[in-house]
N, C-alpha and C. Protein backbone atom coordinates (compact mmCIF):
# COMPACT_ATOMS: atom_id res chain seq x y z
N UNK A 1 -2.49 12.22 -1.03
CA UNK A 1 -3.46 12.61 -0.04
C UNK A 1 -2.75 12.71 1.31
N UNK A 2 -3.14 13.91 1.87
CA UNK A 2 -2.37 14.04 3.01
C UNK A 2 -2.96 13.47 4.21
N UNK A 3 -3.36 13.11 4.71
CA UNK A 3 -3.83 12.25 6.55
C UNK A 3 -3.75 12.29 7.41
N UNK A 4 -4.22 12.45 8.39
CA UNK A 4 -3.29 12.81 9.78
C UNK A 4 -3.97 11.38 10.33
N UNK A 5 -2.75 10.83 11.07
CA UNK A 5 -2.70 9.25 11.35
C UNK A 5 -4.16 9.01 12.37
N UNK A 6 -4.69 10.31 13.23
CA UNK A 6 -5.59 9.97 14.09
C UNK A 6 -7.07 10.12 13.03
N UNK A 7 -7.01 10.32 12.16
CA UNK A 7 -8.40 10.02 10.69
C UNK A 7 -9.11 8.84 11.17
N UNK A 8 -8.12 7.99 11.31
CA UNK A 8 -8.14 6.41 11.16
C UNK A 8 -7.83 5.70 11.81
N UNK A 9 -7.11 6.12 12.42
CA UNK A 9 -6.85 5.54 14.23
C UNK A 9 -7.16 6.42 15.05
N UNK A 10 -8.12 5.93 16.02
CA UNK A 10 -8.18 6.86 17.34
C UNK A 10 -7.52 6.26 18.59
N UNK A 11 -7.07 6.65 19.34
CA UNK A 11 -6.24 6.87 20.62
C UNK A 11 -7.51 6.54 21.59
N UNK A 12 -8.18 5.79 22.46
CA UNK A 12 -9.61 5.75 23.42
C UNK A 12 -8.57 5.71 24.87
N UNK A 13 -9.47 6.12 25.65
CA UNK A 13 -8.94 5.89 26.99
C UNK A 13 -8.67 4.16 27.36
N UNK A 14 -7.78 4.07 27.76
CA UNK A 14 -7.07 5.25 28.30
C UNK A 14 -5.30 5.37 27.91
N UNK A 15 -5.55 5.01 26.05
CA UNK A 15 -4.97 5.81 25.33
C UNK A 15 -3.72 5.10 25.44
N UNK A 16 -3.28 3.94 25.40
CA UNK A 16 -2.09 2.87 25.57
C UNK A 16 -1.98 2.31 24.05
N UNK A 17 -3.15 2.05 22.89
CA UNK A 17 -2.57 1.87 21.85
C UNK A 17 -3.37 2.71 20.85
N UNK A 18 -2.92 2.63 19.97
CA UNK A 18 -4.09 3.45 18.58
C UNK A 18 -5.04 2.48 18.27
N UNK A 19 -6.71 2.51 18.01
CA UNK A 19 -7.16 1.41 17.20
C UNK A 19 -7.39 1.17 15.84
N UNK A 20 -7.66 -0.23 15.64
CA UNK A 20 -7.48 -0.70 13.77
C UNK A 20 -8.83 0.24 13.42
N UNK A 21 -9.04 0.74 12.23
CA UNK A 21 -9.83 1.15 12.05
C UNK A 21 -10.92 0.09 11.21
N UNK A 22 -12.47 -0.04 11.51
CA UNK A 22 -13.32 -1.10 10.69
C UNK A 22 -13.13 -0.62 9.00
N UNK A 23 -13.97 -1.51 8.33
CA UNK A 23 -14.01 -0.72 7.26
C UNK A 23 -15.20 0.09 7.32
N UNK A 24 -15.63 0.92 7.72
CA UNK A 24 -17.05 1.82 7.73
C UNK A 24 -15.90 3.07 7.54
N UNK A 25 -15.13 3.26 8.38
CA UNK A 25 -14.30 4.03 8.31
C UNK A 25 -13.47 4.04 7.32
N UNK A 26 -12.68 2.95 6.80
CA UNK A 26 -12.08 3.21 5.82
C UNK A 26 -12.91 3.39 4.34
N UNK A 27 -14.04 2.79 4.22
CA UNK A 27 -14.77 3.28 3.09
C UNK A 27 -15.26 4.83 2.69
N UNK A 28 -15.29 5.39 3.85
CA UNK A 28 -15.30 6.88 4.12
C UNK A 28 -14.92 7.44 2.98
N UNK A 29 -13.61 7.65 2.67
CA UNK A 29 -12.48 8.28 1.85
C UNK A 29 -12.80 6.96 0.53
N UNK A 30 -12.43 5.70 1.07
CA UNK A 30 -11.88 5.00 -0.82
C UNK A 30 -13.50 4.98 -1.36
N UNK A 31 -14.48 5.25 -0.54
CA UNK A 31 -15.49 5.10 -2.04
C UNK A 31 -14.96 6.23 -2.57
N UNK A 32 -15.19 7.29 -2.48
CA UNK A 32 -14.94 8.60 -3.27
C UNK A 32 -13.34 8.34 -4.50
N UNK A 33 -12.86 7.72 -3.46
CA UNK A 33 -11.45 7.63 -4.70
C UNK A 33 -11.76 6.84 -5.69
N UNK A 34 -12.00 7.24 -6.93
CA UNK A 34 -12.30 6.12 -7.99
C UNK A 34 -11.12 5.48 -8.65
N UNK A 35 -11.22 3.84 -8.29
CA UNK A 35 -10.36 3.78 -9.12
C UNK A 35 -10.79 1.94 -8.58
N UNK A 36 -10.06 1.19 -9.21
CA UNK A 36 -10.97 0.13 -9.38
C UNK A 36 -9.93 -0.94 -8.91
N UNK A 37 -9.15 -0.54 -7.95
CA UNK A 37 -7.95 -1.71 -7.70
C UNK A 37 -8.46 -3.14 -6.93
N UNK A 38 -7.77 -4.04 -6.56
CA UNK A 38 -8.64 -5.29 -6.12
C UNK A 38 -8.04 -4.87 -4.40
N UNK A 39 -7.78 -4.03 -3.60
CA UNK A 39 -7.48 -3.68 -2.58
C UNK A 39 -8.66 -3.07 -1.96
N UNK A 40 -9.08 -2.39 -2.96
CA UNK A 40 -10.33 -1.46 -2.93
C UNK A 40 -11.77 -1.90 -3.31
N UNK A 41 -11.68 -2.99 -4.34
CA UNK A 41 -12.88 -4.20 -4.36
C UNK A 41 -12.83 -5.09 -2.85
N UNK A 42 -11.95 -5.24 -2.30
CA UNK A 42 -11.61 -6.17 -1.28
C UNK A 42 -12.49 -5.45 0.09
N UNK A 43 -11.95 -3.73 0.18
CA UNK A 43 -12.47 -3.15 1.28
C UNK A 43 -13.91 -3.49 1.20
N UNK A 44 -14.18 -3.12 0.27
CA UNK A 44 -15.75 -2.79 -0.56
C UNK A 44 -16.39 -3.78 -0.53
N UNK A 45 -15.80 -5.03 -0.64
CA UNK A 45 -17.00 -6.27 -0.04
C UNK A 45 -16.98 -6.47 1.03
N UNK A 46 -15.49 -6.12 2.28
CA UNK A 46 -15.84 -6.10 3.59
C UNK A 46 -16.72 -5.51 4.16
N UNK A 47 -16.64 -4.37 3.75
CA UNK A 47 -17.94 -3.36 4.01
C UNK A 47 -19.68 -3.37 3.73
N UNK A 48 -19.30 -3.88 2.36
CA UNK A 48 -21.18 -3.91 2.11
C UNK A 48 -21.27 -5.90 2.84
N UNK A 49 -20.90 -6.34 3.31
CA UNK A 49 -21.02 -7.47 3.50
C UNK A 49 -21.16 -7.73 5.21
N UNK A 50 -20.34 -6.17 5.77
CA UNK A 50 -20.61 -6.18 7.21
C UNK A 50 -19.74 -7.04 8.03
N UNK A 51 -18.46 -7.49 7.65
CA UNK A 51 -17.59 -7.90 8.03
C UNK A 51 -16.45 -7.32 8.13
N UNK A 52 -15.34 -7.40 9.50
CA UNK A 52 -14.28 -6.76 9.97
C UNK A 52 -13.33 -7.15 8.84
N UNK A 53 -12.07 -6.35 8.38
CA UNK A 53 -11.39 -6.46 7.64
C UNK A 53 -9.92 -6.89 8.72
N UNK A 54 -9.86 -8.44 8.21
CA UNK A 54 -8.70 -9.21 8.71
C UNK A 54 -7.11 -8.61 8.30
N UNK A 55 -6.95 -7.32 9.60
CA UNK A 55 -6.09 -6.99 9.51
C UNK A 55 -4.76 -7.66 9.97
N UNK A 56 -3.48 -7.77 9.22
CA UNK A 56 -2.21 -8.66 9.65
C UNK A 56 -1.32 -7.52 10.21
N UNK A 57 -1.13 -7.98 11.31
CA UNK A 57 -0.35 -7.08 12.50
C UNK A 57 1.29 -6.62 11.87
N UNK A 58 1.27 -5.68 12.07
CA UNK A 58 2.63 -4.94 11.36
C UNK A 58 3.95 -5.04 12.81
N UNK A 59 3.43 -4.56 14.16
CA UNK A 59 3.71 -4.04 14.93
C UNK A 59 2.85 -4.96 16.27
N UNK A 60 4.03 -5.62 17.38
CA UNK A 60 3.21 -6.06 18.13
C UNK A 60 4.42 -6.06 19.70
N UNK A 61 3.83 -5.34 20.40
CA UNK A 61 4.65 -5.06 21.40
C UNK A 61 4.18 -6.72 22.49
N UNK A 62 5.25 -6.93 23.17
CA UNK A 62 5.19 -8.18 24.24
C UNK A 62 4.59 -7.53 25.26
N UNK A 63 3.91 -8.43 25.83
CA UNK A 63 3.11 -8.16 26.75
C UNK A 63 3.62 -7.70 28.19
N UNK A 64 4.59 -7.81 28.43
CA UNK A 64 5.88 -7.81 29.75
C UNK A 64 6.42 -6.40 29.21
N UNK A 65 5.93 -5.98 28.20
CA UNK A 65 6.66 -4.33 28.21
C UNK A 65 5.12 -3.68 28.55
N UNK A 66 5.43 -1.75 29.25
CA UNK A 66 4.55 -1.31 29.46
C UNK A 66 4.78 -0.40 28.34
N UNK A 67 4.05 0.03 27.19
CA UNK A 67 4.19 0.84 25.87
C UNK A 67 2.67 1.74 26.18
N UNK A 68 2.81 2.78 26.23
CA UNK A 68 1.44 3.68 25.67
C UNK A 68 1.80 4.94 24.98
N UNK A 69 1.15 4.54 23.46
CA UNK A 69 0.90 5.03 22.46
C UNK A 69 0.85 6.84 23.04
N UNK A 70 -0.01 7.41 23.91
CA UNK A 70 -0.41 8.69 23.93
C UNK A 70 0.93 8.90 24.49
N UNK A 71 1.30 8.32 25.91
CA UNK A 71 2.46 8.99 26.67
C UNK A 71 3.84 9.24 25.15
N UNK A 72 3.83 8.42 24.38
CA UNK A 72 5.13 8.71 23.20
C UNK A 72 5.00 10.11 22.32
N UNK A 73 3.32 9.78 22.29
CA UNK A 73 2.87 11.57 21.62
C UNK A 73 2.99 12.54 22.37
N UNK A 74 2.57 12.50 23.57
CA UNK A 74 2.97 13.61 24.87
C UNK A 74 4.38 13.87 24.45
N UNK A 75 5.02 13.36 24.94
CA UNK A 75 6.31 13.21 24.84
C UNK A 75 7.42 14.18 23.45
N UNK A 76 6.19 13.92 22.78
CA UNK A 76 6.68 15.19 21.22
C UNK A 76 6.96 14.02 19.87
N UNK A 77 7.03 12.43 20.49
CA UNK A 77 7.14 11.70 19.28
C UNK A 77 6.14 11.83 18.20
N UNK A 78 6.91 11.16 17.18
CA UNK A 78 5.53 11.65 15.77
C UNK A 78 5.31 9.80 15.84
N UNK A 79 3.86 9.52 14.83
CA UNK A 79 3.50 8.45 14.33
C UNK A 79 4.98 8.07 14.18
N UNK A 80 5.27 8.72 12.91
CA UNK A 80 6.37 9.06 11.70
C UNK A 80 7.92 8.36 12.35
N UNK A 81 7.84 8.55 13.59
CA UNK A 81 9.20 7.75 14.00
C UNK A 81 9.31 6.63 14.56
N UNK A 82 8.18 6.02 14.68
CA UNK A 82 8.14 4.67 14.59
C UNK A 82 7.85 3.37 13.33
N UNK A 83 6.56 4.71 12.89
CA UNK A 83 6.28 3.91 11.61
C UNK A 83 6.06 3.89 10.16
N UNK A 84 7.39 5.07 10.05
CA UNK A 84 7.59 5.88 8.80
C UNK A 84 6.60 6.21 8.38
N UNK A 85 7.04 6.64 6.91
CA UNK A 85 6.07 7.75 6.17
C UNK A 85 5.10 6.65 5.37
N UNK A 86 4.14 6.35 6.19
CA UNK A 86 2.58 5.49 6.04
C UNK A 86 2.15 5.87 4.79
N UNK A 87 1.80 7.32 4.63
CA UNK A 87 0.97 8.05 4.34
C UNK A 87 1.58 7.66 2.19
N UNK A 88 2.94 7.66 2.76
CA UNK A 88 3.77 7.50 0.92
C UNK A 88 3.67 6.11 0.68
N UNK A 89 3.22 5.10 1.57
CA UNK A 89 3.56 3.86 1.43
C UNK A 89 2.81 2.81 0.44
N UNK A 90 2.98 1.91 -0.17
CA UNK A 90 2.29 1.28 -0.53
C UNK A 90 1.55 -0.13 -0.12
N UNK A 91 2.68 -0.02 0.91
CA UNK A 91 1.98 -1.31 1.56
C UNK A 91 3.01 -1.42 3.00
N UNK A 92 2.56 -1.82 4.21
CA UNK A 92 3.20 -1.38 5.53
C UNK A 92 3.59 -2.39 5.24
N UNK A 93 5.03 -2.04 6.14
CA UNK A 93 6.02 -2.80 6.48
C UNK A 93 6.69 -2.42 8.25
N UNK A 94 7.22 -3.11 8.94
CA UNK A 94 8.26 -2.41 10.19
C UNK A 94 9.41 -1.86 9.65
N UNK A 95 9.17 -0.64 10.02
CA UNK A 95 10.25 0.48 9.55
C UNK A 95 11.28 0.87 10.54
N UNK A 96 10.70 0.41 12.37
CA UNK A 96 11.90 0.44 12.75
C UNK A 96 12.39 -1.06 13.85
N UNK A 97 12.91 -0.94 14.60
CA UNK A 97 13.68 -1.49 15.33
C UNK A 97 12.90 -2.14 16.51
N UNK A 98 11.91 -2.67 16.93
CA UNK A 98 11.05 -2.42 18.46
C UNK A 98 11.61 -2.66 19.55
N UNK A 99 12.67 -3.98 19.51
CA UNK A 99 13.32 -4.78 20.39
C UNK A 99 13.82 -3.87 21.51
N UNK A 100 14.08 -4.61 22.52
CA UNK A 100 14.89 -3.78 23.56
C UNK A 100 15.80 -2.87 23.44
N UNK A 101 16.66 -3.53 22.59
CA UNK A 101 17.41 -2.61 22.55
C UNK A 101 17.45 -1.46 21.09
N UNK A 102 16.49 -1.61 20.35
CA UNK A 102 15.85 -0.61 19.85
C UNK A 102 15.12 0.92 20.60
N UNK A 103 14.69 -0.03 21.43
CA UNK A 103 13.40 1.07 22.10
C UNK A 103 14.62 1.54 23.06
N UNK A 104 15.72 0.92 23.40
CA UNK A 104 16.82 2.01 24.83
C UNK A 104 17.21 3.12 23.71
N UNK A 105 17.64 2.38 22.58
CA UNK A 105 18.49 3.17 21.62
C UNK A 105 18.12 4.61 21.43
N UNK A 106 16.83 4.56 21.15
CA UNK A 106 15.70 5.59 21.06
C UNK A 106 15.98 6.59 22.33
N UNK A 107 15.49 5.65 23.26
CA UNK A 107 15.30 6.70 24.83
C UNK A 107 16.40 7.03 25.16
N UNK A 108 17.84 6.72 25.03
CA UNK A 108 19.04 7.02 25.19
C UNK A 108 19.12 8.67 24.43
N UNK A 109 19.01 8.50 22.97
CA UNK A 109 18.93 9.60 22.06
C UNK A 109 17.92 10.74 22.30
N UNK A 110 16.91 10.37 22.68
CA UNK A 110 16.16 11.57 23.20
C UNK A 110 16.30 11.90 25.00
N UNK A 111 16.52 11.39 25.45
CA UNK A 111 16.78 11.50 27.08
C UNK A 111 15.82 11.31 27.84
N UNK A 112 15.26 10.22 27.39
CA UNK A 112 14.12 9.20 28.24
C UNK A 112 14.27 8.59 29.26
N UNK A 113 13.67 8.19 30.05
CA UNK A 113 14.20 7.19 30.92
C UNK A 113 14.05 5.86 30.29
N UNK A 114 15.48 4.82 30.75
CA UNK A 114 15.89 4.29 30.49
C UNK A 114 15.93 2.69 31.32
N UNK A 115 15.52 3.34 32.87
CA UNK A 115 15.80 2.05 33.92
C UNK A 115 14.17 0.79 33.71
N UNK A 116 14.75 -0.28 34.08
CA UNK A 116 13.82 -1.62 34.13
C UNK A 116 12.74 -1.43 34.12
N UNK A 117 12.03 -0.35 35.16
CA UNK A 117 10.79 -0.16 35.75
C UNK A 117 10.20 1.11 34.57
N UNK A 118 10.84 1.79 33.99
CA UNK A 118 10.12 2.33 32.99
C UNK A 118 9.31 1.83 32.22
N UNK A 119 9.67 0.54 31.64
CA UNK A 119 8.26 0.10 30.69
C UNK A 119 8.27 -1.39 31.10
N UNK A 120 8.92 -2.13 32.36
CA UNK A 120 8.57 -3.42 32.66
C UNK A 120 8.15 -3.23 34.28
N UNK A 121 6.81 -3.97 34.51
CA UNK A 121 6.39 -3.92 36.15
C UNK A 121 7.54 -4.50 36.63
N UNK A 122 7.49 -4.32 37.90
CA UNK A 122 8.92 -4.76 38.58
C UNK A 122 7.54 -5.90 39.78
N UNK A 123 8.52 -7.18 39.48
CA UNK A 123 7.48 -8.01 40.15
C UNK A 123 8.55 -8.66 41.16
């Protein structure tokens, strides 16, 4: 099934991270998929039961960095290069690097800016 990452995450103003999606949303699509896995019993009682599905954070930027999600899409980045191919996955994992010197590595290679004040307030 093909997806486009904003299905299920939307971007809200003013657009600094993607959000988790509830399960109302994710039941959308897996009722229709039949198939009887305990991933999919699991959604399925979050849902008819009216409870948020206790999602475990894959990805968690420090609070002392300034990161927004839209400005990386502006920019021409895909989901896809931060958080691989989701869509083939069977179960998320961190696919890349986040750390400092991950994220220069990155902006170095594409020709980002690079100085302190780019993604840390200067206090």
């Amino acid at each position: 099934m093909k997806l486009a990452c904003q299905m299920c995450h939307t971007n809200p103003d003013p657009g600094e991270t993607e959000g988790i999606p509830p399960a109302a949303t994710c039941i959308e699509c897996h009722s229709a998929i039949k198939t009887d896995s305990p991933a999919v019993r699991k959604l399925t009682a979050y849902f008819n039961n009216n409870r948020p599905i206790p999602w475990r954070r894959v990805y968690e930027i420090p609070d002392y960095v300034n990161f927004s999600q839209r400005s990386h899409l502006k920019a021409g980045n895909t989901c896809e290069d931060c958080h691989g191919k989701v869509a083939e996955s069977g179960r998320l994992s961190r696919e890349t690097d986040i750390s400092m010197g991950g994220c220069l590595t990155c902006h170095k290679t594409k020709n980002a800016g690079a100085g302190c004040t780019f993604c840390h307030d200067q206090r």
